[in-house]
Protein backbone atom coordinates (compact mmCIF):
# COMPACT_ATOMS: atom_id res chain seq x y z
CA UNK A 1 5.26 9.85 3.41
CA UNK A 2 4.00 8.31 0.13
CA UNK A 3 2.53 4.85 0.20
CA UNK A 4 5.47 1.90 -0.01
CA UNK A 5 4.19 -1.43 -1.38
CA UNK A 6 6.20 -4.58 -1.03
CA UNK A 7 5.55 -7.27 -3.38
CA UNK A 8 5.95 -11.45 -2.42
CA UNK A 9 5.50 -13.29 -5.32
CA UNK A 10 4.72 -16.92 -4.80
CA UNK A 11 6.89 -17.82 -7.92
CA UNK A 12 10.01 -16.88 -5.91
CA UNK A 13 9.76 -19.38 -2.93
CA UNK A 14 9.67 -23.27 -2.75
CA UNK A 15 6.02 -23.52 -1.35
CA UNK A 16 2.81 -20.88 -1.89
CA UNK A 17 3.20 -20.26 1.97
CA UNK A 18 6.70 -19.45 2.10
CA UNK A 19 5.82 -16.14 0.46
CA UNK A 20 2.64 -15.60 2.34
CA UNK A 21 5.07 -16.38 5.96
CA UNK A 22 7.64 -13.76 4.39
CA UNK A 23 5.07 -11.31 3.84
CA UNK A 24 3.24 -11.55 6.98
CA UNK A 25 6.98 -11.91 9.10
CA UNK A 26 7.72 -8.36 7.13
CA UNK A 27 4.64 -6.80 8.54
CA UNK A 28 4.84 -7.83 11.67
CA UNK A 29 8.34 -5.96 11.75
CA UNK A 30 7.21 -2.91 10.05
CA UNK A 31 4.56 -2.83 12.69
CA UNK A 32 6.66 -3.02 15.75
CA UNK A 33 8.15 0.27 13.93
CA UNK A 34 5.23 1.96 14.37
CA UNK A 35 3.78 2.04 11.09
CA UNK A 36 0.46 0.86 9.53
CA UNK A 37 0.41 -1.78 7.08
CA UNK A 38 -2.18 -3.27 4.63
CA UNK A 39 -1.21 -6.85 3.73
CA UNK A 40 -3.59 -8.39 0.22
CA UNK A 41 -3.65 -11.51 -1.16
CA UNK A 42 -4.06 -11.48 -5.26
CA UNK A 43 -3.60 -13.66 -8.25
CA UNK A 44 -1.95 -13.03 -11.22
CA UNK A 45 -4.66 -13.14 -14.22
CA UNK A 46 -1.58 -13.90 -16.81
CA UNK A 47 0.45 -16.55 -14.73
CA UNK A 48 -1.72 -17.45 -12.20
CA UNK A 49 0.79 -16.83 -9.30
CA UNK A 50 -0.31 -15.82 -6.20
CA UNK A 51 0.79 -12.06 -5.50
CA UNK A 52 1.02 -11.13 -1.85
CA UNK A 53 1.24 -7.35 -1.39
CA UNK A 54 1.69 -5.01 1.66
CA UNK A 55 1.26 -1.49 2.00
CA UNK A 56 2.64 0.85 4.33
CA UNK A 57 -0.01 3.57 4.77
CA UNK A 58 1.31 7.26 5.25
CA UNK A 59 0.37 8.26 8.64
CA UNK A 60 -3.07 11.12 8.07
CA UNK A 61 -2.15 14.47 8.06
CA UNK A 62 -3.35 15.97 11.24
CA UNK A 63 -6.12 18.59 10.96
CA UNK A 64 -5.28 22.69 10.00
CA UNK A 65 -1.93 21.64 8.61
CA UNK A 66 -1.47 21.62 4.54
CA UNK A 67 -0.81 18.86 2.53
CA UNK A 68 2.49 19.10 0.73
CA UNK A 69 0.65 18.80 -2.92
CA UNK A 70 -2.56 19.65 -3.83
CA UNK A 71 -5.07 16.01 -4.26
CA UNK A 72 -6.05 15.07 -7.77
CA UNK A 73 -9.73 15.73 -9.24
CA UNK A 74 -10.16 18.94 -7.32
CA UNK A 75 -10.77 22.01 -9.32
CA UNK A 76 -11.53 25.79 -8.80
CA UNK A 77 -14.95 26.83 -9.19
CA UNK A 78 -14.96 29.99 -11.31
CA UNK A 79 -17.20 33.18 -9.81
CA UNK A 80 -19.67 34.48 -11.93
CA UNK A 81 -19.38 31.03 -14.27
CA UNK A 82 -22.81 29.89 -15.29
């Protein structure tokens, strides 16, 4: 499962805490699925809004099984390179 991140932005509700109550209310009901979220509170450097994020984190892979695509930064070592 790739990472899913909803965004609340504080713009689109009457009060700052509308967006921060929708946010939280939308964890709590992602979490009842089962799933693991990461909620942030950030601030726009350009506008100044408050930005309330939440992530749904992928569930780990469990150990010996492959992940579908190879992670980023890892290379091959070459033999006999040097």
């Amino acid at each position: 499962m790739e990472p899913k991140i909803e965004i609340f932005l504080e713009k689109d509700y009457e009060e700052e805490t509308e967006a921060r109550a929708a946010r939280d209310q939308r964890k709590q009901e992602l979490e009842q699925q089962g799933l693991i979220c990461l909620a942030q509170d950030c601030i726009s450097v350009v506008s100044g809004w408050m930005v309330y994020l939440l992530q749904v984190v992928p569930e780990e892979t469990p150990a010996g099984e492959r992940s579908p695509r190879p992670r980023a930064g890892r290379s091959r070592s070459r033999a006999g390179a040097g």
